[in-house]
Every structure is written in structure tokens, then in C-alpha cells.
Protein backbone atom coordinates (compact mmCIF):
# COMPACT_ATOMS: atom_id res chain seq x y z
CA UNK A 1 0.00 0.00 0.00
CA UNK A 2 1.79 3.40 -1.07
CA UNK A 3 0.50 6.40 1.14
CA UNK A 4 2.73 8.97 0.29
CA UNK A 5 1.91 9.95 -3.29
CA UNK A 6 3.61 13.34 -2.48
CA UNK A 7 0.32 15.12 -4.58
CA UNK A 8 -0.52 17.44 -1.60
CA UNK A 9 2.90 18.61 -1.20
CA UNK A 10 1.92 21.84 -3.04
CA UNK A 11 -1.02 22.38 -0.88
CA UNK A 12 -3.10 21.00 -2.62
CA UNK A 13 -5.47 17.89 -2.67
CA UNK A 14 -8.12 15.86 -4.98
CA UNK A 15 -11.64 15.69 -3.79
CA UNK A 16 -13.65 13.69 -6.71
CA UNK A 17 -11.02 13.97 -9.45
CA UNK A 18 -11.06 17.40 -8.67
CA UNK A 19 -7.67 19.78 -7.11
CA UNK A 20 -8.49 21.90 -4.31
CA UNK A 21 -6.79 23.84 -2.02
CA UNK A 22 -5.80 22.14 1.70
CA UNK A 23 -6.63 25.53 3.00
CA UNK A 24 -10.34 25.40 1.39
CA UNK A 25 -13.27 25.84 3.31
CA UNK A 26 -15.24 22.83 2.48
CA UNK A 27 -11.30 20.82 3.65
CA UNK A 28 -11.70 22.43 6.83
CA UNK A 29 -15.09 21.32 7.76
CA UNK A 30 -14.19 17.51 6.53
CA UNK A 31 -11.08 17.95 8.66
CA UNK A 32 -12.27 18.76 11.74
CA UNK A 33 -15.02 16.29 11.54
CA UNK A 34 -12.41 14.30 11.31
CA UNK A 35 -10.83 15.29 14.24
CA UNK A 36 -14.08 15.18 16.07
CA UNK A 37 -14.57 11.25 15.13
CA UNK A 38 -11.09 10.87 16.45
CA UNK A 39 -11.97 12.39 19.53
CA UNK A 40 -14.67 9.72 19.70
CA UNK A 41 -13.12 6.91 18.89
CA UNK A 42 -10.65 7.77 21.62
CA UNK A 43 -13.22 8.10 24.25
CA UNK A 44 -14.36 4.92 23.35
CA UNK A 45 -11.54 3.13 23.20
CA UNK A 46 -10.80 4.39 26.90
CA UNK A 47 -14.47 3.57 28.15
CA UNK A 48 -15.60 0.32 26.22
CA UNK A 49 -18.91 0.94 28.56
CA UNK A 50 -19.56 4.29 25.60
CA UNK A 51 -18.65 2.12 22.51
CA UNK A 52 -21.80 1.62 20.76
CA UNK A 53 -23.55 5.04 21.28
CA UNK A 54 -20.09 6.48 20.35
CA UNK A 55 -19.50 4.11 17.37
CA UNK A 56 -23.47 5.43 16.04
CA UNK A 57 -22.39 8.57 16.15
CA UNK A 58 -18.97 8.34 13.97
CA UNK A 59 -20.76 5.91 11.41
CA UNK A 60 -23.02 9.31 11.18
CA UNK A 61 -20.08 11.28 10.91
CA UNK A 62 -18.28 9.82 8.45
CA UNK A 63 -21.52 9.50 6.32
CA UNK A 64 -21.54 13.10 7.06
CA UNK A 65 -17.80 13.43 5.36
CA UNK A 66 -18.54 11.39 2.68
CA UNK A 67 -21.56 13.85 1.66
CA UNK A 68 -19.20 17.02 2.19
CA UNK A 69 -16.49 15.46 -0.01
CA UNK A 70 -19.45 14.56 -2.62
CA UNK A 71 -19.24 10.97 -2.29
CA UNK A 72 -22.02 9.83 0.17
CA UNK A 73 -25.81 10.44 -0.30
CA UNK A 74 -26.98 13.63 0.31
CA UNK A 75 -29.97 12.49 2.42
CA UNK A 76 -27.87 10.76 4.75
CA UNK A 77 -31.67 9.60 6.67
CA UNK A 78 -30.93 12.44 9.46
CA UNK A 79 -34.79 12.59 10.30
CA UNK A 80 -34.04 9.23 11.81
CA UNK A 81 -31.02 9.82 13.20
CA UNK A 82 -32.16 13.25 14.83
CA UNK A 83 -35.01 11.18 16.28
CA UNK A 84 -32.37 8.59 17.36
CA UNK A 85 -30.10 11.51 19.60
CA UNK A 86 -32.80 13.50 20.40
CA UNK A 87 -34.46 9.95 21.94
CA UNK A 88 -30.99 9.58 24.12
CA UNK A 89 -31.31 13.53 25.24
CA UNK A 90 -34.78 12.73 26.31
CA UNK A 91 -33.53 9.47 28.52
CA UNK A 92 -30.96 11.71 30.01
CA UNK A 93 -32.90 14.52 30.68
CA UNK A 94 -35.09 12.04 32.98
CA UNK A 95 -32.45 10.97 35.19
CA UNK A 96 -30.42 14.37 35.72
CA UNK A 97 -31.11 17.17 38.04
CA UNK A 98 -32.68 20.61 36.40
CA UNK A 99 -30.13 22.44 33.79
CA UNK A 100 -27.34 24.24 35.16
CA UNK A 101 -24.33 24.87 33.24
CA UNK A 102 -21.48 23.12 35.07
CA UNK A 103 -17.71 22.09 34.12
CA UNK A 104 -16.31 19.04 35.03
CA UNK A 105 -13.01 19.46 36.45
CA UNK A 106 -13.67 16.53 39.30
CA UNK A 107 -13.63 13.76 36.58
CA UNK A 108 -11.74 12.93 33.72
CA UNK A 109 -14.31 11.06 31.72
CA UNK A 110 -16.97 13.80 32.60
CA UNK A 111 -14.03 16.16 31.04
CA UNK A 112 -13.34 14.26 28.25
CA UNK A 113 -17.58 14.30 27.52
CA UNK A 114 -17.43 17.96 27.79
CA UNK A 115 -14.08 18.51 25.53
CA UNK A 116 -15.99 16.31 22.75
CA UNK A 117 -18.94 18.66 22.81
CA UNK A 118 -16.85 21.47 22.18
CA UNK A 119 -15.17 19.63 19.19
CA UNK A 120 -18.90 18.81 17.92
CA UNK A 121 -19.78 22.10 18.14
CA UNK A 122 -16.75 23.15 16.39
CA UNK A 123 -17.60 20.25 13.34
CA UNK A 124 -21.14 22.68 13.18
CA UNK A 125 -19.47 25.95 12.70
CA UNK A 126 -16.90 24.76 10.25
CA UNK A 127 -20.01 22.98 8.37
CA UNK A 128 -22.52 25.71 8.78
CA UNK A 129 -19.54 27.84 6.97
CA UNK A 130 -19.64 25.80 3.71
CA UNK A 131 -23.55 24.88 4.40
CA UNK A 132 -24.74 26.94 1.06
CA UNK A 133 -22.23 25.07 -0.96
CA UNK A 134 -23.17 21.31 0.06
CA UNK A 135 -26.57 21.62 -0.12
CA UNK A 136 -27.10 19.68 3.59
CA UNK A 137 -30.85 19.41 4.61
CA UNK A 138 -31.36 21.63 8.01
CA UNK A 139 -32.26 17.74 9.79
CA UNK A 140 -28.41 17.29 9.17
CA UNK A 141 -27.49 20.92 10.83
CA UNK A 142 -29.95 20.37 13.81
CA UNK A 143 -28.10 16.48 14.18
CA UNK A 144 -24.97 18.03 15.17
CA UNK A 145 -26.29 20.42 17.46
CA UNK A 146 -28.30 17.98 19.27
CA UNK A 147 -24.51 15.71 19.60
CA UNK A 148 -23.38 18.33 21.28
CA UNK A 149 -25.96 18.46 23.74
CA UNK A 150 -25.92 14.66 24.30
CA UNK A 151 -21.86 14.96 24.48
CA UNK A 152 -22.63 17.86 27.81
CA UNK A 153 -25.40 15.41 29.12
CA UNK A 154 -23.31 12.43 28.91
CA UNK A 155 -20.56 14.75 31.25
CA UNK A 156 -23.40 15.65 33.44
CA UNK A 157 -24.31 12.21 33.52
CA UNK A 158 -20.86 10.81 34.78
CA UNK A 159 -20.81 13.57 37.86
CA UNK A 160 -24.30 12.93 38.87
CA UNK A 161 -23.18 9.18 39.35
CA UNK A 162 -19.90 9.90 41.34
């Protein structure tokens, strides 16, 4: 397997047969949503007990990246998905004490939760950037808002069981 083909060494790089710059817009947001599954994959690596609701949520993701590089389906079924992490934030809600912004420095999970919501919510404002060019419904916009709030329940979650 050859990786380095030395064609971005210019600053450049091919999305679909096409050359575009590293520093593009549209590279940014696929980057950091990158970065952002990474995150994830981390946190579930550490906590095997977060695996599968963290796996969901990078199988969206990279759906996600395949769309915003113009290879995946446009659709991308976030209606379902929304319903799916907007069913979790409801569960959560039910078990944690009334809303009060809070930051978890007793507990590193808890921390870890809260530093992946500020990575999701970085993945929206790098995709709401390029969000006239991709043609993303709004269900797919309001999706990664609602991960963030799931990532700041999950922290809350993890100090309310201390």
C-alpha cells in the first residue's frame, strides 16, 4: 500500500477527481469532523462501557464526510437519526437534576464528555460555513447540534453518578 503519493505537497489535494486547495473551506469542515470522530473513537476506546452510542455517532459522521467530499448520499436519513439523539437527550434529561451549566473538572471522563462537545460544536461551525455550498438538509445541521448536547449530558451524567 503506497500512502505517500507526495500530490498534496503543493497544498493541494483531490476531492472527486477534482484539485483543491488544503486551506479550502469545504477541507476544513471535513477535517475537523475528522478530528471530532477521532476524539470519539478515543473516548471509546478508553471507556468500552460508551462504545456503541459512540460508534453510532462516527458511522453518522463519516456518512456526514462522505456527503461534504461529494461521495455519500446527500440524504444521509438524518430525520431518523435526529429522532435517534434527540431519543438519548430525552432518557438523560429524565435521570439528571434541572439544567445548570457546570464544568467538570472533578472527573476525567466527565471532562473528556465535555471537551468532545466542544469539538462537535466546532464540526457545526466549520459545516454551517460551507452549508450553502453542500446543499445539507437543516435535519443534518440540527443532528450536530443535538450531539453536542448529548456529548454535555453524557458529562453531566458521569458527575451525577460519582
Amino acid at each position: 500500500m503506497k500512502t505517500a503519493t507526495k500530490q498534496g505537497d503543493t497544498g493541494m489535494t483531490d476531492i472527486k477527481g477534482k484539485r483543491m486547495l488544503k486551506a479550502d473551506p469545504l477541507l476544513e469542515a471535513i477535517g475537523t469532523t475528522d478530528e471530532c470522530m477521532a476524539e470519539m473513537i478515543l473516548l471509546a476506546a478508553q471507556f468500552p462501557e460508551d462504545k456503541k452510542e459512540l460508534e453510532t455517532v462516527v458511522e453518522y459522521l463519516s456518512a456526514l464526510c462522505a456527503t461534504l467530499a461529494g461521495y455519500g448520499d446527500r440524504a444521509l436519513f438524518p430525520a431518523q437519526f435526529l429522532a435517534h439523539i434527540e431519543a438519548a437527550i430525552e432518557a438523560l434529561e429524565q435521570t439528571l437534576p434541572p439544567f445548570q451549566f457546570t464544568y467538570p473538572y472533578s472527573n476525567v471522563k466527565a471532562a473528556q464528555w465535555n471537551r468532545l462537545r466542544t469539538k462537535v460544536r466546532q464540526v457545526e461551525r466549520r459545516i454551517w460555513a460551507v452549508h450553502q455550498k453542500t446543499d445539507l438538509s437543516k435535519e443534518n445541521m440540527a443532528v450536530l447540534n443535538r450531539i453536542s448536547d448529548w456529548c454535555y449530558l453524557k458529562s453531566i451524567e458521569i458527575l451525577t453518578n460519582e
